[in-house]
C-alpha atoms as a PDB file:
ATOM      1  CA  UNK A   1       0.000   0.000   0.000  1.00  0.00           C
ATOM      2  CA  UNK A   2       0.845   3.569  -0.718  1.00  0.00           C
ATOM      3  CA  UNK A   3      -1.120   5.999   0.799  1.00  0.00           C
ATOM      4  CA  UNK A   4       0.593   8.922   2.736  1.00  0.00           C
ATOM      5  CA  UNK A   5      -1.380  10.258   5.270  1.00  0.00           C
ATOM      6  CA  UNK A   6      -0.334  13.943   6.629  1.00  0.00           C
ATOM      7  CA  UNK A   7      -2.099  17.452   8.036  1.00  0.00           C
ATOM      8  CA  UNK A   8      -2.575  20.057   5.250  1.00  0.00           C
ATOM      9  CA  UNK A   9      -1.550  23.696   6.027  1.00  0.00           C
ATOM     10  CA  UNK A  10      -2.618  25.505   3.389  1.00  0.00           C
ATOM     11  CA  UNK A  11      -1.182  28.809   5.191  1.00  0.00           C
ATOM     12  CA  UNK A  12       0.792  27.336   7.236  1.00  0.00           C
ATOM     13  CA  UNK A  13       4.943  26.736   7.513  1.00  0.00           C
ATOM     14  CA  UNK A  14       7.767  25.323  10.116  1.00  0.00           C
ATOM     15  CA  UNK A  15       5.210  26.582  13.107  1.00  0.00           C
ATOM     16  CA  UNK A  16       2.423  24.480  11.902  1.00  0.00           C
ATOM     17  CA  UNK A  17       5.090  21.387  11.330  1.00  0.00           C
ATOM     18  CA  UNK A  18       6.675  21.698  14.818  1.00  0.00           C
ATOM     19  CA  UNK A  19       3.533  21.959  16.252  1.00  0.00           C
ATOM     20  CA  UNK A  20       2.253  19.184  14.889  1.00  0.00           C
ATOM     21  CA  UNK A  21       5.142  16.523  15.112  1.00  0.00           C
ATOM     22  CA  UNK A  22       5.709  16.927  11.188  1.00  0.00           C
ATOM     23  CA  UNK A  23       8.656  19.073  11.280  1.00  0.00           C
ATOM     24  CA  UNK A  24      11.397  18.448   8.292  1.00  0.00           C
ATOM     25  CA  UNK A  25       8.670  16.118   6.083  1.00  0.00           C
ATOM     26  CA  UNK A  26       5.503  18.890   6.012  1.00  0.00           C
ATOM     27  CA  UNK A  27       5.327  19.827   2.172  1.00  0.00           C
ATOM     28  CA  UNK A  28       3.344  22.186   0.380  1.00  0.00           C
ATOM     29  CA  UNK A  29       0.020  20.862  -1.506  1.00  0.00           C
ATOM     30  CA  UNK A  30      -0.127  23.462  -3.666  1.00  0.00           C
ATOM     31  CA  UNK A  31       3.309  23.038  -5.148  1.00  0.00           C
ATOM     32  CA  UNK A  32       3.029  20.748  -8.113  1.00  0.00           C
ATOM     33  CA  UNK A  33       6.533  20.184  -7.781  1.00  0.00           C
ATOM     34  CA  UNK A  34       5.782  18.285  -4.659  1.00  0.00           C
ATOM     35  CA  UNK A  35       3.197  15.892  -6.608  1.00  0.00           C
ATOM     36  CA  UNK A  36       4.357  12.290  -8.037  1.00  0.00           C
ATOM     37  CA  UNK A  37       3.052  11.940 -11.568  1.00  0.00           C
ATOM     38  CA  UNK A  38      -0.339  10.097 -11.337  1.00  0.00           C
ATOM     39  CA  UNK A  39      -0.720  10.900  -7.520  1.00  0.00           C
ATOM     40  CA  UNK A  40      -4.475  11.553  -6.351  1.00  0.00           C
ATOM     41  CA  UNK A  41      -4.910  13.908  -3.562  1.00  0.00           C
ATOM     42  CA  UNK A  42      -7.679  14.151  -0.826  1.00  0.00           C
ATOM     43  CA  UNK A  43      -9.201  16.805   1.020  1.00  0.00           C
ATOM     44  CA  UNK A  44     -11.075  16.692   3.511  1.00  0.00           C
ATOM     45  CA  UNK A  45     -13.701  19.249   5.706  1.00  0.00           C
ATOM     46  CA  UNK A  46     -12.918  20.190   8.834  1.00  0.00           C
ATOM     47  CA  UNK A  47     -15.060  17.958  10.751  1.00  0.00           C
ATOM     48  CA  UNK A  48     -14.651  14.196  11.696  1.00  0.00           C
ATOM     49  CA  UNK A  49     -16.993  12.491   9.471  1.00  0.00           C
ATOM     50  CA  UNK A  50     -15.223  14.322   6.203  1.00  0.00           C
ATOM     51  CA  UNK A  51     -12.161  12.867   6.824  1.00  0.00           C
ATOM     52  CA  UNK A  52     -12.847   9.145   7.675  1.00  0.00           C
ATOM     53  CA  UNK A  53     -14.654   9.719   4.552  1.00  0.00           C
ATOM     54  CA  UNK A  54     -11.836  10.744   2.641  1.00  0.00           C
ATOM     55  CA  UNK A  55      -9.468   8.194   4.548  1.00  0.00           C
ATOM     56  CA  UNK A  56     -11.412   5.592   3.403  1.00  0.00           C
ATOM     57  CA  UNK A  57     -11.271   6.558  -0.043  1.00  0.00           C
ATOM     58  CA  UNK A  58      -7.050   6.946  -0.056  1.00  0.00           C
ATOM     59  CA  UNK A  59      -7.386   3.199   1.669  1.00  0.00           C
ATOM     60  CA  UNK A  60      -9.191   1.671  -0.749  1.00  0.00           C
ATOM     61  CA  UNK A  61      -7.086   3.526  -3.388  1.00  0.00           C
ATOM     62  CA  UNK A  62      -4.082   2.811  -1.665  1.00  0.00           C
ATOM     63  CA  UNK A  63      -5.182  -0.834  -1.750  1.00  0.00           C
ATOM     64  CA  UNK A  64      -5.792  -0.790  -5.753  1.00  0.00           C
ATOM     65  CA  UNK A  65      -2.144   0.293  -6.409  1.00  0.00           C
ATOM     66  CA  UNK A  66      -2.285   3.934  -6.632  1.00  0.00           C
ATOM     67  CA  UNK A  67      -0.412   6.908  -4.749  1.00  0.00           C
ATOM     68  CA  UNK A  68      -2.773   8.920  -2.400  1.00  0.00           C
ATOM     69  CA  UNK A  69      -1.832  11.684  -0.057  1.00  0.00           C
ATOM     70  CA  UNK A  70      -4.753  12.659   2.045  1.00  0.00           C
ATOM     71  CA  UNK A  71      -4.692  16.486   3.468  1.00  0.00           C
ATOM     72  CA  UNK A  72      -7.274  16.225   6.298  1.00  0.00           C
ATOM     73  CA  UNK A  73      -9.035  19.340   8.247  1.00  0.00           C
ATOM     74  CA  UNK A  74      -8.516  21.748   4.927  1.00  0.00           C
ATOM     75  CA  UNK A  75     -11.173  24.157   6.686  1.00  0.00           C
ATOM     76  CA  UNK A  76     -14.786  25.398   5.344  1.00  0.00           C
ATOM     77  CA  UNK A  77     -16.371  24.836   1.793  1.00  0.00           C
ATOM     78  CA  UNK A  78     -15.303  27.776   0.259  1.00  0.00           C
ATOM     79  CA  UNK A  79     -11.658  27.146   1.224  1.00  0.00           C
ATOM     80  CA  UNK A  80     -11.488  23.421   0.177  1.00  0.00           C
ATOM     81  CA  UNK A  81     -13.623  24.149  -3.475  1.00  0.00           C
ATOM     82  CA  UNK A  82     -10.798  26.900  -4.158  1.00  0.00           C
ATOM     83  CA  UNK A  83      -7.963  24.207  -3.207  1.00  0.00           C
ATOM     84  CA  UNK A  84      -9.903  21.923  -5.725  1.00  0.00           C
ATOM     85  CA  UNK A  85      -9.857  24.753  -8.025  1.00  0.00           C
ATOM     86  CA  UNK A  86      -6.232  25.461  -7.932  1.00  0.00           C
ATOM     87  CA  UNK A  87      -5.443  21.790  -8.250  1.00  0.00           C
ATOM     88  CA  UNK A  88      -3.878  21.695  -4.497  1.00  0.00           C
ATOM     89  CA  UNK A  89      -6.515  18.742  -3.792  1.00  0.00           C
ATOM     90  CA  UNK A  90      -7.959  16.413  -6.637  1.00  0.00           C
ATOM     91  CA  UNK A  91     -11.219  14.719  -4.740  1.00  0.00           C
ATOM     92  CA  UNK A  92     -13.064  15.991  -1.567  1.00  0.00           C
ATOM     93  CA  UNK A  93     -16.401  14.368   0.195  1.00  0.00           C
ATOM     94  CA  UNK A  94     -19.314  16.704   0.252  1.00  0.00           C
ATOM     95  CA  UNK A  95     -23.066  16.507   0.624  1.00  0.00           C
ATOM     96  CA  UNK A  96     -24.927  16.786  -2.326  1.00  0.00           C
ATOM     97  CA  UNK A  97     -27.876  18.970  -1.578  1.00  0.00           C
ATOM     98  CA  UNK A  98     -25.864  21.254   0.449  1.00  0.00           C
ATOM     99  CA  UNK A  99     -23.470  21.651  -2.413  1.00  0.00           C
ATOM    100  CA  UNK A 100     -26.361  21.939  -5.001  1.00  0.00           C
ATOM    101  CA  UNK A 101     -27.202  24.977  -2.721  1.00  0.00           C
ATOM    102  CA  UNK A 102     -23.954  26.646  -2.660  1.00  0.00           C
ATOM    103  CA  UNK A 103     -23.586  26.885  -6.477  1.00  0.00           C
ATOM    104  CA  UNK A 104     -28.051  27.498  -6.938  1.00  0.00           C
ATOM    105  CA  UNK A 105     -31.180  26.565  -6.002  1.00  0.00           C
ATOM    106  CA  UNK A 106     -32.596  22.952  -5.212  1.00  0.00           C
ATOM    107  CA  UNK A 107     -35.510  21.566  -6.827  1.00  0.00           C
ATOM    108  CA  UNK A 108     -38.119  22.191  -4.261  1.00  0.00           C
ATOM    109  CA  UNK A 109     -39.523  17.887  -3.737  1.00  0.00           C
ATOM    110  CA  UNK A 110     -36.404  16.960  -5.256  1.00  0.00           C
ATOM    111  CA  UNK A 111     -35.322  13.078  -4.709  1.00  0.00           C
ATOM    112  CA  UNK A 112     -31.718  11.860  -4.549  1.00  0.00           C
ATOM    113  CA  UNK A 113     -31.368  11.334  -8.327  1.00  0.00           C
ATOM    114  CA  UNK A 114     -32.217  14.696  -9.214  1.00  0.00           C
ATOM    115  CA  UNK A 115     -30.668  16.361  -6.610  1.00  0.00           C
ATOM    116  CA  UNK A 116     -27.083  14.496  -7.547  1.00  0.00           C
ATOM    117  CA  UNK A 117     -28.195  15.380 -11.810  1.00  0.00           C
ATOM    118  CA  UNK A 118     -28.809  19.383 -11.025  1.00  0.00           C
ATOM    119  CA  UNK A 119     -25.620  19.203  -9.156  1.00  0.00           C
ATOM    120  CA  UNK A 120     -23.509  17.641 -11.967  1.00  0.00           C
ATOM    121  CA  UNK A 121     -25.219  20.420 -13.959  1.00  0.00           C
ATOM    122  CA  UNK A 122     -24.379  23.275 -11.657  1.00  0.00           C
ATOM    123  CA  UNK A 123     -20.837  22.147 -11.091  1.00  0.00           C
ATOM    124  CA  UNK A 124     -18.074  24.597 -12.606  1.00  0.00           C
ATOM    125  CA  UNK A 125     -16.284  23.438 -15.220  1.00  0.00           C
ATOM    126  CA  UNK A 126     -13.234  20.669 -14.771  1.00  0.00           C
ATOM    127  CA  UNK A 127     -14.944  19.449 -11.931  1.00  0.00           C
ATOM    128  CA  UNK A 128     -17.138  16.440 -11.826  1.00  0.00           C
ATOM    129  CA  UNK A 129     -19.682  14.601  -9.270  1.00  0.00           C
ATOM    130  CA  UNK A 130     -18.857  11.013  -8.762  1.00  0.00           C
ATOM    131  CA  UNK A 131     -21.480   8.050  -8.016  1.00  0.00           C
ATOM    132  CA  UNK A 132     -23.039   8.859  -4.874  1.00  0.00           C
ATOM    133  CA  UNK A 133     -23.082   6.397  -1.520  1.00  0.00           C
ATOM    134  CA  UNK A 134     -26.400   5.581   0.126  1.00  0.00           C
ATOM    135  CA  UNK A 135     -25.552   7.062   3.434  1.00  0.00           C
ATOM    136  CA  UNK A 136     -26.794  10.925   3.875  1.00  0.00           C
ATOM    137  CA  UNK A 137     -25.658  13.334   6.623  1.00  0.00           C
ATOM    138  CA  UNK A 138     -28.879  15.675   6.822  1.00  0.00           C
ATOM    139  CA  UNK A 139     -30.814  17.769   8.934  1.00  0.00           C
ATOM    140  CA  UNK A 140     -33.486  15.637  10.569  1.00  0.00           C
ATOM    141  CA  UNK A 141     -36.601  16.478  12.892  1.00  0.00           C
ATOM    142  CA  UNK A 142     -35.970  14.466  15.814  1.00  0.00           C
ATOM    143  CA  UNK A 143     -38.430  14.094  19.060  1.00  0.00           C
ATOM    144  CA  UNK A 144     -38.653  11.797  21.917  1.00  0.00           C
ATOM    145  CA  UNK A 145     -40.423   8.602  22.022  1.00  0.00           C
ATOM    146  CA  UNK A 146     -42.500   9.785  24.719  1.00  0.00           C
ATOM    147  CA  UNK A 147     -43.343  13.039  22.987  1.00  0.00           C
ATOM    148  CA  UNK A 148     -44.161  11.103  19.622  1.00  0.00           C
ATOM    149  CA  UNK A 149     -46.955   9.008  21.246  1.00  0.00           C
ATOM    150  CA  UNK A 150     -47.901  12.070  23.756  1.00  0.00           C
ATOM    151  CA  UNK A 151     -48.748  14.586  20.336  1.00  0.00           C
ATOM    152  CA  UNK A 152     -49.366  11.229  17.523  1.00  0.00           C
ATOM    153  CA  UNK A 153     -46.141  12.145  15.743  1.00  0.00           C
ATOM    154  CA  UNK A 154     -44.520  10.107  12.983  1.00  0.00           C
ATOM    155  CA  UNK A 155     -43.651  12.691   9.964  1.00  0.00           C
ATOM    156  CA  UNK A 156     -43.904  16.098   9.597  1.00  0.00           C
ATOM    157  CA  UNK A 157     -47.167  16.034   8.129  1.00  0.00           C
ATOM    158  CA  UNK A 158     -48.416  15.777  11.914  1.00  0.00           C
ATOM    159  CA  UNK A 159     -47.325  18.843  13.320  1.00  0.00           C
ATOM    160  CA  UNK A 160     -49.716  21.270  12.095  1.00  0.00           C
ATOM    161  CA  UNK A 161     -51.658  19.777  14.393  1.00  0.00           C
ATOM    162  CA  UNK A 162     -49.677  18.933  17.619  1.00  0.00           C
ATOM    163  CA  UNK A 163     -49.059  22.919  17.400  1.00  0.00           C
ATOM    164  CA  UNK A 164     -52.530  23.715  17.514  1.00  0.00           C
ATOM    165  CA  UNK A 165     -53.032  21.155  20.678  1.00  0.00           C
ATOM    166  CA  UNK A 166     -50.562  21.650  22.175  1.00  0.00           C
ATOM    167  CA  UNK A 167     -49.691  25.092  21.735  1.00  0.00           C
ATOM    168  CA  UNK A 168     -46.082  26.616  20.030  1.00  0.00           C
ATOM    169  CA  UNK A 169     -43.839  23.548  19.543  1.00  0.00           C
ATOM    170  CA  UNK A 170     -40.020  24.512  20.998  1.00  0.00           C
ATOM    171  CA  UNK A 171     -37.530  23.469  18.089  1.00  0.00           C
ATOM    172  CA  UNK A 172     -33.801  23.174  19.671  1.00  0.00           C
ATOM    173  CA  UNK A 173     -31.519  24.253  16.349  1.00  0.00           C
ATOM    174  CA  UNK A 174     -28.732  26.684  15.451  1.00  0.00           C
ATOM    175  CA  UNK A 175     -29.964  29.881  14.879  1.00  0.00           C
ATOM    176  CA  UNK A 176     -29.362  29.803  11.423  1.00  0.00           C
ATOM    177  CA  UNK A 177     -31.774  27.335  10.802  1.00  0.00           C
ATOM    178  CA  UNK A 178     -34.085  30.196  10.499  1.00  0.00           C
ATOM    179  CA  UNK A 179     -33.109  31.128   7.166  1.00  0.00           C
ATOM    180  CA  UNK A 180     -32.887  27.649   5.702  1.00  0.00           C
ATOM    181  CA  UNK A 181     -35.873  26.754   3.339  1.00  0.00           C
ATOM    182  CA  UNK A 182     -36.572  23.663   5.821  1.00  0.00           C
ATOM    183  CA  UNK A 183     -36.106  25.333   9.068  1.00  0.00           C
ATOM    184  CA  UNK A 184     -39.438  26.842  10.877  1.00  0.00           C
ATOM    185  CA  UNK A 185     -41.128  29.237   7.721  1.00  0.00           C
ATOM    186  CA  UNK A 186     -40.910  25.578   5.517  1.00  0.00           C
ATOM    187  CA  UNK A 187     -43.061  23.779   8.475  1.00  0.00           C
ATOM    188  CA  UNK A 188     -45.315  26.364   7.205  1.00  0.00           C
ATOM    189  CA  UNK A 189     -45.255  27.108   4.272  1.00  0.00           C
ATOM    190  CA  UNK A 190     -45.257  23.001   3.001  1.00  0.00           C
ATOM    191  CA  UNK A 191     -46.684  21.247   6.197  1.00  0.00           C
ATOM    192  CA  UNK A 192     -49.327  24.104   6.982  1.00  0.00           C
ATOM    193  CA  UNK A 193     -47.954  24.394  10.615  1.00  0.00           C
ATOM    194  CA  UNK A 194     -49.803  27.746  11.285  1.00  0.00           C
ATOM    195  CA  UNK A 195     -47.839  30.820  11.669  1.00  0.00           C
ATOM    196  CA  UNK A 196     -46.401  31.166  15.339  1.00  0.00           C
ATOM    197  CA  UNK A 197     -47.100  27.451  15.556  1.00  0.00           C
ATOM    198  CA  UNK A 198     -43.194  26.530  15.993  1.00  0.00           C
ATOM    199  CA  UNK A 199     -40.500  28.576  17.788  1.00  0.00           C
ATOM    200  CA  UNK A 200     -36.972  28.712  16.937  1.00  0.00           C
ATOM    201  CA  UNK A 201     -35.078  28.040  20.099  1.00  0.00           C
ATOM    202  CA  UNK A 202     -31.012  28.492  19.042  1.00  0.00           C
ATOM    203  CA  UNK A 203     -28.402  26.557  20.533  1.00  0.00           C
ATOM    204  CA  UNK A 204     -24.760  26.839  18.980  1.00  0.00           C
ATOM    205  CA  UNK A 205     -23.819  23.088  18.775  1.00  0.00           C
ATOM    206  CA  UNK A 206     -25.242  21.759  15.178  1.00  0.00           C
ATOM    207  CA  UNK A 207     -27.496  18.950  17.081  1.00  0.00           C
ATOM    208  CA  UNK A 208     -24.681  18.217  19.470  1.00  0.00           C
ATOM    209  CA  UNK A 209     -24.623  17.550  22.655  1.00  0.00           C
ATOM    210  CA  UNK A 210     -26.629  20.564  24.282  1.00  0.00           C
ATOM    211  CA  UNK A 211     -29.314  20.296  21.820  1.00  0.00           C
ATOM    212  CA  UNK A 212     -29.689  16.390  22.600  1.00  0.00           C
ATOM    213  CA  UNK A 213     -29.855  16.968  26.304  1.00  0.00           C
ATOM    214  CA  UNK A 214     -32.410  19.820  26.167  1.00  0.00           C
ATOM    215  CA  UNK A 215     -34.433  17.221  23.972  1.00  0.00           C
ATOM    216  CA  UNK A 216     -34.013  14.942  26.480  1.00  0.00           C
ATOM    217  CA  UNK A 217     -35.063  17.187  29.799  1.00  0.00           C
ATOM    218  CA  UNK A 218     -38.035  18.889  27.673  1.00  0.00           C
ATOM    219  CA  UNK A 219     -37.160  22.110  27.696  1.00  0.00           C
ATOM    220  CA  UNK A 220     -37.586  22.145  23.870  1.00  0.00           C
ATOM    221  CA  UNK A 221     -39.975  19.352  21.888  1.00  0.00           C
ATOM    222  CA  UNK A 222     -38.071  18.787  18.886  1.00  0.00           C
ATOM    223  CA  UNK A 223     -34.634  18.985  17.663  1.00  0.00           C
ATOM    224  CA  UNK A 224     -32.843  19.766  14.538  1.00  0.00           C
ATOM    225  CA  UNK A 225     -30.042  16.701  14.472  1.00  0.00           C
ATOM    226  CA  UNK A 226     -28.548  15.483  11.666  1.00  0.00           C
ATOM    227  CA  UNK A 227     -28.854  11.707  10.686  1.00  0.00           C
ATOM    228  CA  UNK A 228     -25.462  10.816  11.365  1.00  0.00           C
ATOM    229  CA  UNK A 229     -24.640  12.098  14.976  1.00  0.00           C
ATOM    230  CA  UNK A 230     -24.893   9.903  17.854  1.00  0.00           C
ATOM    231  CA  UNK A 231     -27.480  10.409  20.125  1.00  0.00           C
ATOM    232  CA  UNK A 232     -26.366   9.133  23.424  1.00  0.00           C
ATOM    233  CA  UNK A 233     -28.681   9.088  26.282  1.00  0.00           C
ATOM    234  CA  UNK A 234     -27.704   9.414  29.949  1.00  0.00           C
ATOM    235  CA  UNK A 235     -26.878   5.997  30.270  1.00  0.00           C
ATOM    236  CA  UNK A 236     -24.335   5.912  27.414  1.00  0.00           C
ATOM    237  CA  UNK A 237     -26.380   4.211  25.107  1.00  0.00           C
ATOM    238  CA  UNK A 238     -28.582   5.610  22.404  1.00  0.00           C
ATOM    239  CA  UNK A 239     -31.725   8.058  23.071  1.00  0.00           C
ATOM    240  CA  UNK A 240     -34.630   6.733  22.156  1.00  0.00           C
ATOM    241  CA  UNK A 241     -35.782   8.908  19.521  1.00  0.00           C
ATOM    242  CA  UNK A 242     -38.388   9.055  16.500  1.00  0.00           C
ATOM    243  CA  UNK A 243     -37.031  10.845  13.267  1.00  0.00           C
ATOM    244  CA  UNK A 244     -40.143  12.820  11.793  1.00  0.00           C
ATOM    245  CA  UNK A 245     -40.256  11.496   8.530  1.00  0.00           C
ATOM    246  CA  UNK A 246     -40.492  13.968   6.006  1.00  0.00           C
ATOM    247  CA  UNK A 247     -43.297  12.909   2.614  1.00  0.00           C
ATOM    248  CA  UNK A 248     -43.306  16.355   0.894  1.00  0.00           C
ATOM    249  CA  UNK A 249     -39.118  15.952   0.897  1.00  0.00           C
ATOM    250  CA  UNK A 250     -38.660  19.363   2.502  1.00  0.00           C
ATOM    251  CA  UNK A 251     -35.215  18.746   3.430  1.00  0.00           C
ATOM    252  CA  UNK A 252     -33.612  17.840   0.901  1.00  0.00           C
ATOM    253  CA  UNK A 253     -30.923  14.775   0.131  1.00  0.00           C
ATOM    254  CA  UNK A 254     -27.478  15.049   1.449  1.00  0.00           C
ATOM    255  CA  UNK A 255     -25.762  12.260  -0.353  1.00  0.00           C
ATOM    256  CA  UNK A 256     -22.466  11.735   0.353  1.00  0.00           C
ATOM    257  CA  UNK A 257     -20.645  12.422  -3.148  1.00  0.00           C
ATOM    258  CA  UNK A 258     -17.053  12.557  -4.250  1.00  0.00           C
ATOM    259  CA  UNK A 259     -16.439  15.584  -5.888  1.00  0.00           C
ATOM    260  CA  UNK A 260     -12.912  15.630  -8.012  1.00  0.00           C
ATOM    261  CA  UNK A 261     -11.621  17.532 -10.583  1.00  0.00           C
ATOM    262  CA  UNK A 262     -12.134  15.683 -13.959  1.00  0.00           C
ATOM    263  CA  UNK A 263      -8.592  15.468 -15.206  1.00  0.00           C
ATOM    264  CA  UNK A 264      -7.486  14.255 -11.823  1.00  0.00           C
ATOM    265  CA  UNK A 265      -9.007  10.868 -11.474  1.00  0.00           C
ATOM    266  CA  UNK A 266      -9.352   8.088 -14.107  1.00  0.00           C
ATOM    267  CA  UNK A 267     -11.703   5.757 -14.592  1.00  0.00           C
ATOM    268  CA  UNK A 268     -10.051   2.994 -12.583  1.00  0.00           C
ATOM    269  CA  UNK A 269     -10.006   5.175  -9.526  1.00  0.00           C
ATOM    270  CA  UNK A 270     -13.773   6.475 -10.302  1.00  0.00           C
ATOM    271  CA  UNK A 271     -14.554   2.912 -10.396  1.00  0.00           C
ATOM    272  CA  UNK A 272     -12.562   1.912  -6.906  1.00  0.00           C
ATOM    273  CA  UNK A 273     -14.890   5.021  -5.211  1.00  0.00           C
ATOM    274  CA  UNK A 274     -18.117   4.107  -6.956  1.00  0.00           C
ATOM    275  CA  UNK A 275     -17.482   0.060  -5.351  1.00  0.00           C
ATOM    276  CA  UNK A 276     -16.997   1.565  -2.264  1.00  0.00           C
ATOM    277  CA  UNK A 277     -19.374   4.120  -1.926  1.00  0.00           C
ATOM    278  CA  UNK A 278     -22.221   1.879  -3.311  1.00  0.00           C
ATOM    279  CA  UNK A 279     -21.755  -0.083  -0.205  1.00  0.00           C
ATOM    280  CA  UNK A 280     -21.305   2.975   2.169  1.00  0.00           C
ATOM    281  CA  UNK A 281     -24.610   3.569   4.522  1.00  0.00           C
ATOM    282  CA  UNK A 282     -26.178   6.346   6.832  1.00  0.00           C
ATOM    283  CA  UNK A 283     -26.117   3.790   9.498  1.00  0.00           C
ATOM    284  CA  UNK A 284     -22.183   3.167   8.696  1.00  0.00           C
ATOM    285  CA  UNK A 285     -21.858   6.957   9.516  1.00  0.00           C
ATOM    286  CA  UNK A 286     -23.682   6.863  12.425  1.00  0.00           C
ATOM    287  CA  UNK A 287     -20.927   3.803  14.100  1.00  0.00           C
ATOM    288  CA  UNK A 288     -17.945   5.240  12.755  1.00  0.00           C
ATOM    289  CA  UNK A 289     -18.724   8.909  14.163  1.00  0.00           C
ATOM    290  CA  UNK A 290     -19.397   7.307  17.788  1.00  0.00           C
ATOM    291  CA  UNK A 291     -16.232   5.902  17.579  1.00  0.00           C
ATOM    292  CA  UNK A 292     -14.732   9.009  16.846  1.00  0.00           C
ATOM    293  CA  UNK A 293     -16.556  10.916  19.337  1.00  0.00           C
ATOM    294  CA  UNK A 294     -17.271   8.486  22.149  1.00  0.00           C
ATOM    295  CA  UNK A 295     -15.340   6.946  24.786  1.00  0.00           C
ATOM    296  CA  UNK A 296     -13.125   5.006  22.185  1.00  0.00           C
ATOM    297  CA  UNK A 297     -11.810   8.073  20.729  1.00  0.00           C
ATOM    298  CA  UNK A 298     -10.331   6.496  17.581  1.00  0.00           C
ATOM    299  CA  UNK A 299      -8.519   7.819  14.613  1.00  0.00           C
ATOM    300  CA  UNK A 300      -9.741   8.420  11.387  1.00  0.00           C
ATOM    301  CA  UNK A 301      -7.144   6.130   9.533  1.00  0.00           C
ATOM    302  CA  UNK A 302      -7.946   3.310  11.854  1.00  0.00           C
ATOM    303  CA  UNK A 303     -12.066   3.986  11.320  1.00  0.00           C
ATOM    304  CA  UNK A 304     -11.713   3.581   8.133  1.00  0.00           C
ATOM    305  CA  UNK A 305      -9.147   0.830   7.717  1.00  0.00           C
ATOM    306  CA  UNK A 306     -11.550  -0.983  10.191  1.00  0.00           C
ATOM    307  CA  UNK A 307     -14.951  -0.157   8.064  1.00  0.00           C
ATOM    308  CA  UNK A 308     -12.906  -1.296   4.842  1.00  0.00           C
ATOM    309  CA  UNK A 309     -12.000  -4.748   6.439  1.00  0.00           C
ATOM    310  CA  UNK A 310     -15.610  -5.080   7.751  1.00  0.00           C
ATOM    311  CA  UNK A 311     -13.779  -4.995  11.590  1.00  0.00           C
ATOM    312  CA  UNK A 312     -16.110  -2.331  12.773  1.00  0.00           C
ATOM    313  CA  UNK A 313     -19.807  -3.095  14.341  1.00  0.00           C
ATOM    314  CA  UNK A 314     -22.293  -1.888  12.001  1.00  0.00           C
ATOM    315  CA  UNK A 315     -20.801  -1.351   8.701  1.00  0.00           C
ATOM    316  CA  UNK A 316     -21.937  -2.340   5.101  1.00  0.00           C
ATOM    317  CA  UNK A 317     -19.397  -4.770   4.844  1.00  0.00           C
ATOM    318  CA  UNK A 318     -20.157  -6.824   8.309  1.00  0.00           C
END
């Protein structure tokens, strides 16, 4: 195998390498005299889940035969799309309706397929939306069990009228979901949840921790969480929570997708990631960011390493 695995610094120099143990082999990305011929290079976000993503992509690479460097924790969208752009990075993970809304609009109803063919449409040019893997990171209307059978709540559809018996419904969520087309002014627009019927109440951790533990002690009756965070109750193992399903498809799909610059990555290695990814599930996600995040703590590399050999509890390839 022949995967490198190192921390990118797009910015950074010596300080970054001696602070991070890499002193004397930290090289620049953007430097193309610092890239093998035929060597594919992988970004990552700078969150967990995007880079046991991307680590499982150089692995499975790596294990075809080709060169892969990986440069983890890159930083937000707009800073890892410009490394893709300047050819510092060949192939990063992303989510495909969130990335069909940074570069337009997304069909309102949309379903996966068309979500992944306006993307491919809306991409800029030289770059190029690989098959996408079953498993979705998305927002996700979560309540407790006890609060689904308290208000008869299953989907969406069924909180028009818990807000009307039950008076303004609390939604824990960042604050920005007030501007998202899905957040509280879609419950009413598409679900007919009457105006006032909802209330946005903001907490700062993206469904983390705070927002799972006010869900839990009722001080707000549902939560914004995305499908792929672990949900640990007090008791370390998961909450018992109902995921409002969602018929009219307000939120839309958030596919993971490699996206790659075209002239970057052949067919062989398009083919490696589609095998892969075809096999790659939400509920994969879900395991492999507990084990980041919970009391194992593991790495990234070994995540994926362990999700590639089927080692880790449940994966697609158990």
């Amino acid at each position: 195998m022949n995967a490198r695995i190192t921390r990118r610094g797009f910015l950074a120099g010596a300080g970054l390498a001696a602070a991070t143990g890499l002193a004397g082999c930290l090289i620049d990305p953007a430097n193309p005299a610092n890239r093998k011929p035929g060597q594919i290079r992988i970004g990552s976000a700078m969150f967990p889940e995007s880079e046991i993503v991307a680590r499982i992509w150089a692995l499975a690479l790596a294990d075809s035969g080709r060169d892969v460097h990986v440069i983890p924790q890159i930083g937000s969208r707009e800073v890892y799309l410009a490394a893709l752009a300047e050819g510092a990075i060949d192939l990063v993970p992303e989510y495909s309706g969130n990335l069909l809304a940074h570069y337009g609009e997304v069909p309102a109803g949309a379903d996966e397929a068309d979500i992944l063919a306006a993307l491919r449409a809306a991409l800029p040019g030289g770059f190029l939306a690989l098959d996408a893997a079953p498993a979705e990171s998305k927002d996700a209307y979560r309540v407790t069990r006890a609060t689904a059978e308290e208000l008869d709540l299953t989907s969406l559809a069924d909180l028009a009228a818990a807000a009307e018996a039950a008076g303004p419904l609390r939604i824990g969520a960042p604050p920005e979901l007030a501007e998202r087309p899905y957040g509280p002014d879609g419950l009413i627009g598409v679900y007919g949840v009457a105006p006032g019927g909802v209330e946005l109440v903001g907490y700062g951790d993206s469904g983390g921790p705070l927002t799972l533990r006010a869900l839990l002690d009722g001080a707000i009756d549902l939560a914004n969480i995305y499908t792929t965070s672990p949900i640990p109750g007090p008791d370390g193992r998961p909450a018992d929570l109902v995921t409002l399903a969602d018929p009219e498809r307000l939120i839309p799909p958030q596919n993971v997708v490699p996206v790659a610059r075209a002239a970057a990555v052949d067919e062989a290695a398009r083919e490696v990631l589609a095998g892969v990814n075809a096999r790659l599930t939400t509920e994969d996600l879900v395991a492999m960011n507990q084990r980041s995040s919970g009391v194992e703590k593991a790495g990234a590399d070994r995540i994926a390493r362990d999700w590639l050999d089927g080692a880790a509890p449940g994966t697609g390839l158990g």
